[in-house]
PDB file of N, CA and C in Angstrom:
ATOM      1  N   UNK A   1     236.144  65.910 410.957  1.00  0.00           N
ATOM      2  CA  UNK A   1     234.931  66.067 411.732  1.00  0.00           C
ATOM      3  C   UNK A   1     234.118  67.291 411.287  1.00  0.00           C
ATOM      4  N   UNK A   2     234.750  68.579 410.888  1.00  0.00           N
ATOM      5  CA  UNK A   2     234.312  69.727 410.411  1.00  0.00           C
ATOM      6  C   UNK A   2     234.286  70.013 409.093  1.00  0.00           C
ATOM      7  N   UNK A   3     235.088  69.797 408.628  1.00  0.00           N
ATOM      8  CA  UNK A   3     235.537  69.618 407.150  1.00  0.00           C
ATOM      9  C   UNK A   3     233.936  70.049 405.887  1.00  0.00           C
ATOM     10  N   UNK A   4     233.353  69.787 406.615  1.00  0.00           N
ATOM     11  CA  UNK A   4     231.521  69.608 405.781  1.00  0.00           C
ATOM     12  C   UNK A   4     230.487  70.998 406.250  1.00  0.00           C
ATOM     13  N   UNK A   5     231.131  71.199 407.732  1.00  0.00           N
ATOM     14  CA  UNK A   5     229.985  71.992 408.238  1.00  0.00           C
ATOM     15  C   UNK A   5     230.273  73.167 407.758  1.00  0.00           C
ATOM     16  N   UNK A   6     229.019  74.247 408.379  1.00  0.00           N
ATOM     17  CA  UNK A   6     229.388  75.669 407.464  1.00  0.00           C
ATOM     18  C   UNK A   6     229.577  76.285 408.716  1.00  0.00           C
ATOM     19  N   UNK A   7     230.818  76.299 409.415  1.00  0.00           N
ATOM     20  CA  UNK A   7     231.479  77.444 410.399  1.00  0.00           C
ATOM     21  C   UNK A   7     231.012  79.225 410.114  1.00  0.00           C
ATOM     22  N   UNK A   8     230.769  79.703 411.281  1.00  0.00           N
ATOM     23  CA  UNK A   8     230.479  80.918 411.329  1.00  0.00           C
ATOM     24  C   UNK A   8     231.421  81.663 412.296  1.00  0.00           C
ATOM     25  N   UNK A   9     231.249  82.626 412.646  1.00  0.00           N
ATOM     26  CA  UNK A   9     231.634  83.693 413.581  1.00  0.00           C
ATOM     27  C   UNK A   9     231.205  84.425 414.388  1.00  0.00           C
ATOM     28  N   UNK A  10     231.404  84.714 414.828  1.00  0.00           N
ATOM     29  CA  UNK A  10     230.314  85.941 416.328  1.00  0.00           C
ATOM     30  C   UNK A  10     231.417  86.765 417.217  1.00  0.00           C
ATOM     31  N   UNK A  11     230.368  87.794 417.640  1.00  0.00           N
ATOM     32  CA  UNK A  11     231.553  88.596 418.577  1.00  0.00           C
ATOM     33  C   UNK A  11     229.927  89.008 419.398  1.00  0.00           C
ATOM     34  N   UNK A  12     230.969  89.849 420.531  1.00  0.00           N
ATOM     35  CA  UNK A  12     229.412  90.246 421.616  1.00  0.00           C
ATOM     36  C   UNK A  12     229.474  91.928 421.652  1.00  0.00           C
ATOM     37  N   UNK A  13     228.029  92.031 421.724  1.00  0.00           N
ATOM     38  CA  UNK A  13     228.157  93.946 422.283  1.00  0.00           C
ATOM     39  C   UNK A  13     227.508  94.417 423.316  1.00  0.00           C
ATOM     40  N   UNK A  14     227.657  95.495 423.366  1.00  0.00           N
ATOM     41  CA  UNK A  14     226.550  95.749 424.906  1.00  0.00           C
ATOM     42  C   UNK A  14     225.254  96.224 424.492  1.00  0.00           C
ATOM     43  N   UNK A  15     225.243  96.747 423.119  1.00  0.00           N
ATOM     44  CA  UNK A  15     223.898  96.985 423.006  1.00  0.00           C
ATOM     45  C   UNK A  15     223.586  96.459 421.791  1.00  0.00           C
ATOM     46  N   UNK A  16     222.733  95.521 421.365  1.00  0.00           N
ATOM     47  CA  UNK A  16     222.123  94.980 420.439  1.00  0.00           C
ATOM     48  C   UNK A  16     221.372  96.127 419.170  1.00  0.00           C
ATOM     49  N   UNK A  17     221.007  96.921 419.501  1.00  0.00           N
ATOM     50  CA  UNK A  17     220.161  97.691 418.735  1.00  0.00           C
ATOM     51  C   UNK A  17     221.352  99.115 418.031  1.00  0.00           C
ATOM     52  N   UNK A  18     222.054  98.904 419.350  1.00  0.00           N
ATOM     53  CA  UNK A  18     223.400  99.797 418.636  1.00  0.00           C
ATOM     54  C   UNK A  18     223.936  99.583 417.479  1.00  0.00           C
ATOM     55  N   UNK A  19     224.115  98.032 418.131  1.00  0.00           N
ATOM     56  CA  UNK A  19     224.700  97.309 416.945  1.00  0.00           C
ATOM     57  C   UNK A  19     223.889  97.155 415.621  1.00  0.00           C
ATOM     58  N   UNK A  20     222.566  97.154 415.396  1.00  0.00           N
ATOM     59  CA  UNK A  20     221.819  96.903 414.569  1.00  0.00           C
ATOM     60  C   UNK A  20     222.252  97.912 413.449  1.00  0.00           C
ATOM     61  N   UNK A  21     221.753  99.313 414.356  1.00  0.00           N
ATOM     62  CA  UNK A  21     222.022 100.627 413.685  1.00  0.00           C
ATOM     63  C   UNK A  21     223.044 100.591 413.084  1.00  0.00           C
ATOM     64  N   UNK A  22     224.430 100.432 413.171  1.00  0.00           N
ATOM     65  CA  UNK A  22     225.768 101.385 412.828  1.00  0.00           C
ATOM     66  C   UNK A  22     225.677  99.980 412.251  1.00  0.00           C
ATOM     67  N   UNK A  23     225.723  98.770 412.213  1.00  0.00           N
ATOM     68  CA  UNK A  23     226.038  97.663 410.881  1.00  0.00           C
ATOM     69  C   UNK A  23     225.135  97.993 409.613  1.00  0.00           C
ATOM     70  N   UNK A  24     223.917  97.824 409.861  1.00  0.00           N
ATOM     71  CA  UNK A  24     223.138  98.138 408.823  1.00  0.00           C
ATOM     72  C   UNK A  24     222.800  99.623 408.449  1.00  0.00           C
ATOM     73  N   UNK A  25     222.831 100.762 409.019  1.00  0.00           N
ATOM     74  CA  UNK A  25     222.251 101.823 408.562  1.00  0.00           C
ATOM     75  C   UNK A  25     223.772 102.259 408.747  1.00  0.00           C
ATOM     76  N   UNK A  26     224.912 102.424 409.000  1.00  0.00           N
ATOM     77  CA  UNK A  26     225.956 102.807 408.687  1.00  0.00           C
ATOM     78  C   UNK A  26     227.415 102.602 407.908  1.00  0.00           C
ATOM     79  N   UNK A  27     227.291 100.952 407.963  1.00  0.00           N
ATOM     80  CA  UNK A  27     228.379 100.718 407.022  1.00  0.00           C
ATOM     81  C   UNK A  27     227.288 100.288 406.211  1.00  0.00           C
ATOM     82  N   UNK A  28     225.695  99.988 406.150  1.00  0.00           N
ATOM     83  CA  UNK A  28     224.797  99.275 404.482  1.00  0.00           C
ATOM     84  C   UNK A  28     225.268  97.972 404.597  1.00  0.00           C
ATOM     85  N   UNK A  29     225.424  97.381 405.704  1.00  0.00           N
ATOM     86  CA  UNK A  29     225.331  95.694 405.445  1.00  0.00           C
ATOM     87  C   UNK A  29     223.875  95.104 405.634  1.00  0.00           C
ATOM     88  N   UNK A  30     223.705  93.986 405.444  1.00  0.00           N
ATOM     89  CA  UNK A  30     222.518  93.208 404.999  1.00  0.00           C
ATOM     90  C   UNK A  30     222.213  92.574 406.650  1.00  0.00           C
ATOM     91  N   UNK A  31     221.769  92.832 407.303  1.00  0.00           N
ATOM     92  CA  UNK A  31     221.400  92.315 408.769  1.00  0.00           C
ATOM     93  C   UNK A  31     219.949  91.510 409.132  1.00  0.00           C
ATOM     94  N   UNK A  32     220.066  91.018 410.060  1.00  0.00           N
ATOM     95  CA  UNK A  32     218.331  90.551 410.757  1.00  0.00           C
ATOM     96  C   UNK A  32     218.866  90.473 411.586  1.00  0.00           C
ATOM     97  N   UNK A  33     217.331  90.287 412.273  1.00  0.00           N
ATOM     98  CA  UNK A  33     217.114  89.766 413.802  1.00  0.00           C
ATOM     99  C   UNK A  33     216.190  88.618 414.129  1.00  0.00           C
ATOM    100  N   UNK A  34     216.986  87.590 414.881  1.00  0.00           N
ATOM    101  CA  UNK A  34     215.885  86.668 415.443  1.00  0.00           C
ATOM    102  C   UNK A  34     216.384  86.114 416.632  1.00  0.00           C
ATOM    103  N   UNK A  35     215.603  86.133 417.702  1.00  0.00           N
ATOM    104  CA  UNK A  35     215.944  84.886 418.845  1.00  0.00           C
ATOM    105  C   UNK A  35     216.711  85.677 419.575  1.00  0.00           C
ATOM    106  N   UNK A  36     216.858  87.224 419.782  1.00  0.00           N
ATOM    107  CA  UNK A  36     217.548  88.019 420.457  1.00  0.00           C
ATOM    108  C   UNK A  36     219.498  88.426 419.508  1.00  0.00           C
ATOM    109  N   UNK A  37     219.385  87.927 418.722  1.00  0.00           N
ATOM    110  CA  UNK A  37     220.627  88.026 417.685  1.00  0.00           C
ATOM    111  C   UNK A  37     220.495  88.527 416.540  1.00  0.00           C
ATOM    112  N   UNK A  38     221.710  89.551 416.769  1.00  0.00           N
ATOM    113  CA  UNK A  38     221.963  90.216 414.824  1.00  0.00           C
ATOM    114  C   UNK A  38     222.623  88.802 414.368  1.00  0.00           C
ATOM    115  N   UNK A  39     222.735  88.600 413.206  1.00  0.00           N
ATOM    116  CA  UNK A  39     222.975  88.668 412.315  1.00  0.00           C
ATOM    117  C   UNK A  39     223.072  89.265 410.952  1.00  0.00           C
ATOM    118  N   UNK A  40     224.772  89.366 410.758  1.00  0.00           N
ATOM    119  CA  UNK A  40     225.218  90.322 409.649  1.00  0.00           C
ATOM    120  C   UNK A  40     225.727  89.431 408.415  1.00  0.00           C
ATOM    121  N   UNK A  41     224.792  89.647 407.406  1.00  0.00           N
ATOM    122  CA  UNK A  41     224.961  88.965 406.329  1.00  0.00           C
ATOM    123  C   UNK A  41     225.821  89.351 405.495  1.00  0.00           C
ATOM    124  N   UNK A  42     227.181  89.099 405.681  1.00  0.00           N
ATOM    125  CA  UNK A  42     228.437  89.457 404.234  1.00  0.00           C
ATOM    126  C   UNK A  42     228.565  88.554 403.347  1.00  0.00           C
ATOM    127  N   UNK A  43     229.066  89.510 402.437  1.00  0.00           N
ATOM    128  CA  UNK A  43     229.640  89.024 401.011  1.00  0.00           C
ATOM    129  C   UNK A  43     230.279  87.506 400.798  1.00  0.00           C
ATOM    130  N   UNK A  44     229.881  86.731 400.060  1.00  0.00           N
ATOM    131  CA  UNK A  44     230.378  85.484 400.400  1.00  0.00           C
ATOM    132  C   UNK A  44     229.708  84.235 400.729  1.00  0.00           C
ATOM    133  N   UNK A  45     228.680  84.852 401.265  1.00  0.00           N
ATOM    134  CA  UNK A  45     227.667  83.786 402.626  1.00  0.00           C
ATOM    135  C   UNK A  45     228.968  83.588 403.212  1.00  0.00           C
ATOM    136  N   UNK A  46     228.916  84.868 403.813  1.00  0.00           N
ATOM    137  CA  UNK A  46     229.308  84.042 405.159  1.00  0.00           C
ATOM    138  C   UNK A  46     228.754  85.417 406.447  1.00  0.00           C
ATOM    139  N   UNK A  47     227.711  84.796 407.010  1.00  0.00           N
ATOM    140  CA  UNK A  47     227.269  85.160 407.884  1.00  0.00           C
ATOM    141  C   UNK A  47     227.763  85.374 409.345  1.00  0.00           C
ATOM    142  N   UNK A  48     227.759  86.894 409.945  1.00  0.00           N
ATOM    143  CA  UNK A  48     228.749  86.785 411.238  1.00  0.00           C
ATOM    144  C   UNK A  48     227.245  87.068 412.393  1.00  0.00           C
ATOM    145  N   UNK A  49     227.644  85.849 413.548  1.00  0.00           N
ATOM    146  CA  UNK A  49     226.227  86.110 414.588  1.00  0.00           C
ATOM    147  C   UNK A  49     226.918  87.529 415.542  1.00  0.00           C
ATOM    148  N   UNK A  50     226.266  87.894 416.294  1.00  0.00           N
ATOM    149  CA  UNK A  50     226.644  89.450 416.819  1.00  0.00           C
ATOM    150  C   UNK A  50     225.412  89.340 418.325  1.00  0.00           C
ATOM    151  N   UNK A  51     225.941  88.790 419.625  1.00  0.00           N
ATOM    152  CA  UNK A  51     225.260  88.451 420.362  1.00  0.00           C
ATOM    153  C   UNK A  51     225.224  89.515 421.481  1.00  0.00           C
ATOM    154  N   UNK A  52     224.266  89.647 422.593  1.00  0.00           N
ATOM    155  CA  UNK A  52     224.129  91.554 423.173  1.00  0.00           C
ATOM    156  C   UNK A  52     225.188  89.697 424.614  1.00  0.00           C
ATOM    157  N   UNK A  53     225.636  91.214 424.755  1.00  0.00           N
ATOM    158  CA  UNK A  53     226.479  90.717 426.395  1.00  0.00           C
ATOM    159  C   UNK A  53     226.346  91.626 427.584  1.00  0.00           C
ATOM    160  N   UNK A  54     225.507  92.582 427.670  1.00  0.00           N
ATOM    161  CA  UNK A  54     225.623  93.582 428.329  1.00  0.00           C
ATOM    162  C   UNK A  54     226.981  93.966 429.143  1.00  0.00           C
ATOM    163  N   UNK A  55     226.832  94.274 430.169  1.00  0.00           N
ATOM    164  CA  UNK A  55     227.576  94.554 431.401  1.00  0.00           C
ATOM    165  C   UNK A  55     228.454  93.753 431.455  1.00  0.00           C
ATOM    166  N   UNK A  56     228.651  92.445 430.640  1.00  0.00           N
ATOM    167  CA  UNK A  56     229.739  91.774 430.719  1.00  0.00           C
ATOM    168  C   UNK A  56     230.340  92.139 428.940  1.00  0.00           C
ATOM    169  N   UNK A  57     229.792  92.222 428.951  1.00  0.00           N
ATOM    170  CA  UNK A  57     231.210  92.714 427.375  1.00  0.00           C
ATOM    171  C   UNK A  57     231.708  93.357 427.524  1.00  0.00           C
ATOM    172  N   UNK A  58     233.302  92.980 426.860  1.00  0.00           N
ATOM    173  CA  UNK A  58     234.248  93.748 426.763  1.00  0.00           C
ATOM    174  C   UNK A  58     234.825  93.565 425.675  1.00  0.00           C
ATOM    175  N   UNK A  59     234.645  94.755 424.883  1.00  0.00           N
ATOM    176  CA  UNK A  59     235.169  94.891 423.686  1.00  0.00           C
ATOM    177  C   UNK A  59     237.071  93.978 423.096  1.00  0.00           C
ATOM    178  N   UNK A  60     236.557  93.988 421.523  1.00  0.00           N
ATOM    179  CA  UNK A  60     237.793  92.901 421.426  1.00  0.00           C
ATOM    180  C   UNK A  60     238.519  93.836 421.587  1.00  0.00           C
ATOM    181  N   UNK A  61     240.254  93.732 421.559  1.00  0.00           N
ATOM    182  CA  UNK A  61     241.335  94.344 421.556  1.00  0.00           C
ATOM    183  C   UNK A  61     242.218  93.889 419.694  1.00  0.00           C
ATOM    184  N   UNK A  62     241.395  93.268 419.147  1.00  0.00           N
ATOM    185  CA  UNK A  62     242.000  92.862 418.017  1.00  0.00           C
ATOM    186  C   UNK A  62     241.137  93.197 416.852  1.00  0.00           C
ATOM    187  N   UNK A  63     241.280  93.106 415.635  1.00  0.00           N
ATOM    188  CA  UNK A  63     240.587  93.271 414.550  1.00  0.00           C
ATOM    189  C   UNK A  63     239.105  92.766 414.091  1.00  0.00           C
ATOM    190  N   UNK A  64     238.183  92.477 414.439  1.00  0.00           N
ATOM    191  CA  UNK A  64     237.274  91.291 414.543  1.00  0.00           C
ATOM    192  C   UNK A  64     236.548  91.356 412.877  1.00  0.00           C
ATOM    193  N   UNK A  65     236.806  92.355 412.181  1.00  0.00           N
ATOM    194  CA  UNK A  65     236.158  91.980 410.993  1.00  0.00           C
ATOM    195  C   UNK A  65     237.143  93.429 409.886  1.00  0.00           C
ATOM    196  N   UNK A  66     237.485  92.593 408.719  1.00  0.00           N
ATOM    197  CA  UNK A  66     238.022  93.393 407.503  1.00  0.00           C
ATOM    198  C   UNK A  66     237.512  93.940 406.464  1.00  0.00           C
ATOM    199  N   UNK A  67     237.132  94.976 406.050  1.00  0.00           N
ATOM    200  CA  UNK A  67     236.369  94.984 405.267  1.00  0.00           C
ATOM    201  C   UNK A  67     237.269  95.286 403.549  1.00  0.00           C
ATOM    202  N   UNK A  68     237.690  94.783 402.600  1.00  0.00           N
ATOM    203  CA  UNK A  68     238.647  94.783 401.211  1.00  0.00           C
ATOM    204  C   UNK A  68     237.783  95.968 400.475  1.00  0.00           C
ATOM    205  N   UNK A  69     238.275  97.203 400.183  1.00  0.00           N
ATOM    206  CA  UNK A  69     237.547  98.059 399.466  1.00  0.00           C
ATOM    207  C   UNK A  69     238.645  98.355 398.066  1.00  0.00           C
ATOM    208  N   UNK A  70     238.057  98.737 397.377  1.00  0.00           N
ATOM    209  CA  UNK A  70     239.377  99.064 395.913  1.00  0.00           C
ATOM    210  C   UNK A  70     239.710 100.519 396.183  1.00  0.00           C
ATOM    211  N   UNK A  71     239.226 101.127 397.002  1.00  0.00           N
ATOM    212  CA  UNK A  71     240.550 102.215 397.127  1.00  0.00           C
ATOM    213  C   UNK A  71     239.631 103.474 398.342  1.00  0.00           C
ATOM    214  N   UNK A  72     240.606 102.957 399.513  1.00  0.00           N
ATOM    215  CA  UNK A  72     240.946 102.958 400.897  1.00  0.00           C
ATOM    216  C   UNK A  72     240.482 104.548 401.085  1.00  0.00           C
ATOM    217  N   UNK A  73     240.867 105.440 400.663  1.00  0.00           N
ATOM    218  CA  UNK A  73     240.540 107.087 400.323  1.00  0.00           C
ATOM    219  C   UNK A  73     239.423 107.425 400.309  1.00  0.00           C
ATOM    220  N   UNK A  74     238.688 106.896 399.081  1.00  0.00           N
ATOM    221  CA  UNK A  74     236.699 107.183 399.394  1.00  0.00           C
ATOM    222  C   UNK A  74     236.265 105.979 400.724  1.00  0.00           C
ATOM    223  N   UNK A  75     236.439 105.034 400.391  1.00  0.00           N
ATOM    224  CA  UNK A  75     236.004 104.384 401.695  1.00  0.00           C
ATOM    225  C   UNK A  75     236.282 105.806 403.011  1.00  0.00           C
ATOM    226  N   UNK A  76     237.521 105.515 403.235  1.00  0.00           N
ATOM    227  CA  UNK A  76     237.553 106.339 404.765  1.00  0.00           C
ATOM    228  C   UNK A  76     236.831 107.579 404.924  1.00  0.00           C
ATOM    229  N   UNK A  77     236.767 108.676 403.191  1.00  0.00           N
ATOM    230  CA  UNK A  77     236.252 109.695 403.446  1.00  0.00           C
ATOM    231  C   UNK A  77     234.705 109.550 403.565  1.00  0.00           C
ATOM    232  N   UNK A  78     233.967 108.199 403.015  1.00  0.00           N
ATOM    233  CA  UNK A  78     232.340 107.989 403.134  1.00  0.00           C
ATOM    234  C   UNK A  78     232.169 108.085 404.391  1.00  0.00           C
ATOM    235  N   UNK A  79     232.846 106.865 404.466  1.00  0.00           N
ATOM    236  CA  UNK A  79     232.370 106.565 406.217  1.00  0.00           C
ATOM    237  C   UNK A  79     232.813 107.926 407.145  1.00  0.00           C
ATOM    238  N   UNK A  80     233.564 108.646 406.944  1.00  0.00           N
ATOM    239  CA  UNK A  80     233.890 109.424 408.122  1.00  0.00           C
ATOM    240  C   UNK A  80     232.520 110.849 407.826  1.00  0.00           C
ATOM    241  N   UNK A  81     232.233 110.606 406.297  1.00  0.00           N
ATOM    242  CA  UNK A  81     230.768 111.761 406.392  1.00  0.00           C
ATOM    243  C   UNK A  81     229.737 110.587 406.672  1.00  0.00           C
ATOM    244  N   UNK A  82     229.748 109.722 407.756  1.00  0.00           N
ATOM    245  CA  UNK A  82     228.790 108.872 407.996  1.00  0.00           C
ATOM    246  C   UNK A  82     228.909 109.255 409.408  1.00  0.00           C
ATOM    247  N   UNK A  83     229.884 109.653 409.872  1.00  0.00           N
ATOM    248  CA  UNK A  83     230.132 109.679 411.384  1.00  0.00           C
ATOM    249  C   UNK A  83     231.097 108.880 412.191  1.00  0.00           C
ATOM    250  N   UNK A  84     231.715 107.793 411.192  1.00  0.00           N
ATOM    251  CA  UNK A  84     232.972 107.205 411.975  1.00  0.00           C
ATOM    252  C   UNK A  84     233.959 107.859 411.994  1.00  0.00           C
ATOM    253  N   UNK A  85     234.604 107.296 413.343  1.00  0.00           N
ATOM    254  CA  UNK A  85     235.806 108.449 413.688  1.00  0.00           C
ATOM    255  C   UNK A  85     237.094 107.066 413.806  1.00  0.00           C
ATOM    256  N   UNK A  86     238.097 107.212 412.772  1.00  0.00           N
ATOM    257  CA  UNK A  86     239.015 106.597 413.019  1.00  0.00           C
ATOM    258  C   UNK A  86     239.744 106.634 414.038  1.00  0.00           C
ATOM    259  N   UNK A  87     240.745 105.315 414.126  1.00  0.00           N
ATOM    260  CA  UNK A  87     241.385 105.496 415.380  1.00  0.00           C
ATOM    261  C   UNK A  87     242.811 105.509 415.065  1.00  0.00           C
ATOM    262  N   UNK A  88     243.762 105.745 416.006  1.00  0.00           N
ATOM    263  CA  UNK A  88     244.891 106.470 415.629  1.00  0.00           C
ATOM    264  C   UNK A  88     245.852 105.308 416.726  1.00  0.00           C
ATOM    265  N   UNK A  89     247.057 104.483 416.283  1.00  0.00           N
ATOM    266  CA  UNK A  89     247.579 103.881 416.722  1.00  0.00           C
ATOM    267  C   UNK A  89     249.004 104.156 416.842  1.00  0.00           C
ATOM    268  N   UNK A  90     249.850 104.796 418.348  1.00  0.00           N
ATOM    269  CA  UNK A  90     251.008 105.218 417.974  1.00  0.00           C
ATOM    270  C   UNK A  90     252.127 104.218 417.507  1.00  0.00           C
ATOM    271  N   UNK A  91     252.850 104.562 416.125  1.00  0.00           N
ATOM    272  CA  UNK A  91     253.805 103.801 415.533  1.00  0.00           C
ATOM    273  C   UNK A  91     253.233 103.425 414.137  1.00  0.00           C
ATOM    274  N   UNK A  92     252.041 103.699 413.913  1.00  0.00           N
ATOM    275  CA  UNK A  92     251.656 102.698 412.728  1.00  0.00           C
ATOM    276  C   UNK A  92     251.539 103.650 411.450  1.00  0.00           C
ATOM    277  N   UNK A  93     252.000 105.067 411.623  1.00  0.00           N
ATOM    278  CA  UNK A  93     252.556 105.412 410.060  1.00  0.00           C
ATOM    279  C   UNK A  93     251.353 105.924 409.626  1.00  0.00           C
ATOM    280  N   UNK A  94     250.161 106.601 410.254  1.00  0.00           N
ATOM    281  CA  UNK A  94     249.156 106.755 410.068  1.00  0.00           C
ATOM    282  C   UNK A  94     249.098 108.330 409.444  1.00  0.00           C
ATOM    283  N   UNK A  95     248.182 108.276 408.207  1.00  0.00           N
ATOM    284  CA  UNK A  95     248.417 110.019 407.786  1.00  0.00           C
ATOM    285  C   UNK A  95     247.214 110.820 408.124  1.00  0.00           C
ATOM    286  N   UNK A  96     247.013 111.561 407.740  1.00  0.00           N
ATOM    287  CA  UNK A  96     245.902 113.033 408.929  1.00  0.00           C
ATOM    288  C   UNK A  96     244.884 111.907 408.539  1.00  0.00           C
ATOM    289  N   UNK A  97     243.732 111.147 407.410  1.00  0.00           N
ATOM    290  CA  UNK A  97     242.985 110.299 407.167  1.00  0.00           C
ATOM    291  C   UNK A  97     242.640 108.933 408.591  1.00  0.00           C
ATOM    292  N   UNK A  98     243.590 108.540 409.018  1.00  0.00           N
ATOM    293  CA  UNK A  98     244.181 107.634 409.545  1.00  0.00           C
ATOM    294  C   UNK A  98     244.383 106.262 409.102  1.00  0.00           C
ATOM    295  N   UNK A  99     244.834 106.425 407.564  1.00  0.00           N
ATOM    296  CA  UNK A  99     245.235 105.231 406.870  1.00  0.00           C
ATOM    297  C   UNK A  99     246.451 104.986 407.116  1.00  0.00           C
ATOM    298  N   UNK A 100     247.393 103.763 407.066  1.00  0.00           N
ATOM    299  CA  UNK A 100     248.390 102.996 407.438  1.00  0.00           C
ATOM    300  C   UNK A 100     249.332 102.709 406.145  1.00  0.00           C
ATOM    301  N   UNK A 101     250.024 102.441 405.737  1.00  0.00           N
ATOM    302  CA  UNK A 101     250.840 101.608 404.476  1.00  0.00           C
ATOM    303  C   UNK A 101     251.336 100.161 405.853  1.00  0.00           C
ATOM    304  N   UNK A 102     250.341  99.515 405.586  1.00  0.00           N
ATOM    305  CA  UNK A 102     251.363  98.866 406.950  1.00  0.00           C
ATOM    306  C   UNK A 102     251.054  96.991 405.484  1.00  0.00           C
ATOM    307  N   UNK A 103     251.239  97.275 405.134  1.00  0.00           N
ATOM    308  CA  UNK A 103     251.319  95.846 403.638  1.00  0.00           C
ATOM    309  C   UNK A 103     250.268  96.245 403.260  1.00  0.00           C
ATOM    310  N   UNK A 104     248.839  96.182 403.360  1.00  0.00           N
ATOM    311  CA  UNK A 104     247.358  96.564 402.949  1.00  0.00           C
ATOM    312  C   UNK A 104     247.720  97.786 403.284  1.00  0.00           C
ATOM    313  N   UNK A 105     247.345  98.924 402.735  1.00  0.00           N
ATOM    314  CA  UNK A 105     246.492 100.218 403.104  1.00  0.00           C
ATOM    315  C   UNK A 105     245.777 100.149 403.875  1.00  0.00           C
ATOM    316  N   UNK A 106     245.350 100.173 405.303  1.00  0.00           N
ATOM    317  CA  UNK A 106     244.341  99.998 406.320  1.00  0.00           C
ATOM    318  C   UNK A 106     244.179 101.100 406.789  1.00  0.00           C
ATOM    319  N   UNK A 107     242.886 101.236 407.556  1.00  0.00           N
ATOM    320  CA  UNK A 107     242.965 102.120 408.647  1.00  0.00           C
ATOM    321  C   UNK A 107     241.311 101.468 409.889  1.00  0.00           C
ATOM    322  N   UNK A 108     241.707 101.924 410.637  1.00  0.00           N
ATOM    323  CA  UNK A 108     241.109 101.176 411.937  1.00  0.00           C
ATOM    324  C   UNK A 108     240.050 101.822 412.465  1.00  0.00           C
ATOM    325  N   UNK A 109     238.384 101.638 412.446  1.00  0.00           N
ATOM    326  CA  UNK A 109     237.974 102.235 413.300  1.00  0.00           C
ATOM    327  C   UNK A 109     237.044 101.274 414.362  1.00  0.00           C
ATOM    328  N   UNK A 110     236.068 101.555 415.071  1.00  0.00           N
ATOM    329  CA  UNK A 110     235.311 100.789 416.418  1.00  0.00           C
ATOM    330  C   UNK A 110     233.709 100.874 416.077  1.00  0.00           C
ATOM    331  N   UNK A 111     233.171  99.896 416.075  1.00  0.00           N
ATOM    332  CA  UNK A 111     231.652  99.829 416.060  1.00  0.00           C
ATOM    333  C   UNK A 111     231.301 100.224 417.855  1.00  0.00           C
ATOM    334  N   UNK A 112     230.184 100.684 418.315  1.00  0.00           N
ATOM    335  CA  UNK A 112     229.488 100.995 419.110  1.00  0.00           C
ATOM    336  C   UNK A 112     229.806 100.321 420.740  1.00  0.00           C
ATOM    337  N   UNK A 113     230.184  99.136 420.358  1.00  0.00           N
ATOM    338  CA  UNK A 113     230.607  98.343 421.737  1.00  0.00           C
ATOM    339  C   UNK A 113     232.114  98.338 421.710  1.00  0.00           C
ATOM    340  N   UNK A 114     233.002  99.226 421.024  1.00  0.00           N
ATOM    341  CA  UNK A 114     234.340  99.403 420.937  1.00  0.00           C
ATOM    342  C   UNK A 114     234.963  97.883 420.156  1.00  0.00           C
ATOM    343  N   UNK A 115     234.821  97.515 419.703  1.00  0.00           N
ATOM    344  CA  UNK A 115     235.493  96.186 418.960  1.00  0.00           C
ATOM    345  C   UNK A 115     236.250  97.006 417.266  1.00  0.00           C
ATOM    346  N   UNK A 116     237.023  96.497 417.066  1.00  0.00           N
ATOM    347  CA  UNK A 116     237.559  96.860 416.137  1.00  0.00           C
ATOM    348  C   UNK A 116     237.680  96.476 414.710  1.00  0.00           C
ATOM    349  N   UNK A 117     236.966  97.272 413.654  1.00  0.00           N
ATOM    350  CA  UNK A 117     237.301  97.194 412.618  1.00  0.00           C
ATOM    351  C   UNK A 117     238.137  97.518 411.459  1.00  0.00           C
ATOM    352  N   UNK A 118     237.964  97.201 410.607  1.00  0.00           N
ATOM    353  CA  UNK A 118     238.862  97.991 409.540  1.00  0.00           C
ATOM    354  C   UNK A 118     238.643  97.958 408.025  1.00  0.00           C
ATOM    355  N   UNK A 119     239.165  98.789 406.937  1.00  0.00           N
ATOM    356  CA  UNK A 119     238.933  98.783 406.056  1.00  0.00           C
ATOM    357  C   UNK A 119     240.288  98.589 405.454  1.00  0.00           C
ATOM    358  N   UNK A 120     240.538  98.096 404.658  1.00  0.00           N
ATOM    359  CA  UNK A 120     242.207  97.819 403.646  1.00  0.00           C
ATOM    360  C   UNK A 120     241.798  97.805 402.210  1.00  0.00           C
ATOM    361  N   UNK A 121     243.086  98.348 401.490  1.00  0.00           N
ATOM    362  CA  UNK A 121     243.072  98.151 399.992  1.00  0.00           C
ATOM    363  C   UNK A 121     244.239  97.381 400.102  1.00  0.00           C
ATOM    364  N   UNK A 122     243.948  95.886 399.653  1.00  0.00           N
ATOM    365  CA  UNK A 122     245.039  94.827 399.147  1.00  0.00           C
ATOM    366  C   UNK A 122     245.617  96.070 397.799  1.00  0.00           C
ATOM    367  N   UNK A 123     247.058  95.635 397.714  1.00  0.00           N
ATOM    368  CA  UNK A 123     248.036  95.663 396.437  1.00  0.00           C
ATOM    369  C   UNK A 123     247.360  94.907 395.526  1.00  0.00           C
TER     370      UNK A 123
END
């Protein structure tokens, strides 16, 4: 039944324009707006929708987007002279950076409506 169509993704935030900012002017992804919706254009075509929920969103509790960089170290140190502040998970082996050896090199941080991202260097 699906097999043909081009499936997408979405998550919700509380502030739309928040979100605008820190996708596009902070991690440099490719974004628009139409019809009251970001859309964030990644690598791939594959486009993620990003819808405002106000007062009713509640941030995910899980990973909602990965980002594969070739080496996990400048990534974390860009972004953190960008203003992201990693997050720190007790048990997960995390070093002063807050990168992981957890199979990928990861480390975890939160866009604006608290949802969670991350950056990894595959082996």
């Amino acid at each position: 039944m699906f097999a043909d169509t081009k499936a997408f993704s979405g998550f919700s935030v509380d502030d739309l324009e928040a979100a605008a900012k820190f996708y596009g002017q902070t991690l440099g992804l490719r974004t628009s707006q139409a019809n009251g919706l970001l859309t964030l254009h990644l690598a791939g075509d594959r486009d993620t929708l990003v819808y405002p929920k106000g007062g009713a969103h509640a941030p995910a509790t899980f990973t909602i987007l990965n980002f594969p960089v070739d080496d996990i170290e400048v990534a974390v140190d860009e972004l953190t002279r960008r203003g992201v502040q990693f997050e720190r998970y007790d048990g997960a082996g995390q070093d002063e950076r807050g990168i992981a050896d957890a199979g990928p090199r990861i480390a975890w941080f939160k866009d604006p409506a608290g949802n969670i991202l991350s950056v990894l260097q595959e082996q």
